[in-house]
Protein backbone atom coordinates (compact mmCIF):
# COMPACT_ATOMS: atom_id res chain seq x y z
CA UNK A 1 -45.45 -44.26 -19.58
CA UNK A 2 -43.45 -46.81 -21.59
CA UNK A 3 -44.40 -47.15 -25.64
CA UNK A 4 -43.95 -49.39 -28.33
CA UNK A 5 -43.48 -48.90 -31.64
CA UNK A 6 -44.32 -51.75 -33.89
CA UNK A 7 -42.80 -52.59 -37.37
CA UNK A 8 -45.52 -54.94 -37.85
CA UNK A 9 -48.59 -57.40 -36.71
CA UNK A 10 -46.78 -60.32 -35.70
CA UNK A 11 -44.60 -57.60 -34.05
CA UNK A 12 -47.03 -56.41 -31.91
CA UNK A 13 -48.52 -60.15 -31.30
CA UNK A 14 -45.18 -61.42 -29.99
CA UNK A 15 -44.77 -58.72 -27.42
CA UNK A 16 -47.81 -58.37 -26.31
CA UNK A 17 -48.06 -62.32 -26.14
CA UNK A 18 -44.99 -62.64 -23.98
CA UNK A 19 -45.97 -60.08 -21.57
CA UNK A 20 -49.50 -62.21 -21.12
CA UNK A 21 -46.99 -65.17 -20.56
CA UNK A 22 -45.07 -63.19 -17.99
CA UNK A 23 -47.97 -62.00 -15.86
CA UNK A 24 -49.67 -64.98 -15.99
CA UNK A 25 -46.41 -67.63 -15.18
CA UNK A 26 -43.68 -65.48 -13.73
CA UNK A 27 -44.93 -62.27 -12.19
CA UNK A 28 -44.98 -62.24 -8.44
CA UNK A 29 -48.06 -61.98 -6.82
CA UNK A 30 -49.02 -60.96 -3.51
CA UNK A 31 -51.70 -63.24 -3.04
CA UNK A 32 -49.64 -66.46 -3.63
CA UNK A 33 -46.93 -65.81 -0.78
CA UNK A 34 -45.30 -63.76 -3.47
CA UNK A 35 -44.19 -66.80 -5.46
CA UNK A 36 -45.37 -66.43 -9.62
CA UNK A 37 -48.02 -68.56 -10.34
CA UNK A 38 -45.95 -71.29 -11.60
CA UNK A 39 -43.70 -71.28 -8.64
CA UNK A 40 -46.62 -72.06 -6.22
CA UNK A 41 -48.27 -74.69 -8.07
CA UNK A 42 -44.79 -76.65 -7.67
CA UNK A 43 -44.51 -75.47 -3.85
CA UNK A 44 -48.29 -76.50 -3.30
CA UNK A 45 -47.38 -79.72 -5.50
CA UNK A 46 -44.05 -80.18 -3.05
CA UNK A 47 -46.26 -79.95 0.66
CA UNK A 48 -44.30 -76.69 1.10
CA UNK A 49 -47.54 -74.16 1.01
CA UNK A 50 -50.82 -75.08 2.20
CA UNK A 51 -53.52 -74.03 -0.54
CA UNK A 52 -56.38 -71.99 0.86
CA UNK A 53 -59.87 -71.27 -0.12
CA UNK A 54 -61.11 -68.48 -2.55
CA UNK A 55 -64.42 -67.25 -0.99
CA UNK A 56 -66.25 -65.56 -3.57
């Protein structure tokens, strides 16, 4: 288990505010042909990945 200590409030908001960035935006995911998000909206946007449907 990794921990954090923080020296303050905007501390702890910056961290944890770039990690939301990086999961969101760059983290590789399985279920987008392990691209990051950001990375298959410009293959999608380029004709090089077909989008599929989301079946809920």
């Amino acid at each position: 288990m990794s921990r954090h200590e923080f020296v303050s409030y905007q501390d702890a908001y910056q961290v944890i505010s770039d990690y939301i960035q990086f999961y969101n935006k760059r983290r590789m995911h399985g279920s987008l042909s392990d691209l990051s998000p950001l990375e298959f909206i410009n293959e999608l946007a380029a004709g090089k990945v077909k989008p599929f449907i989301v079946k809920v």
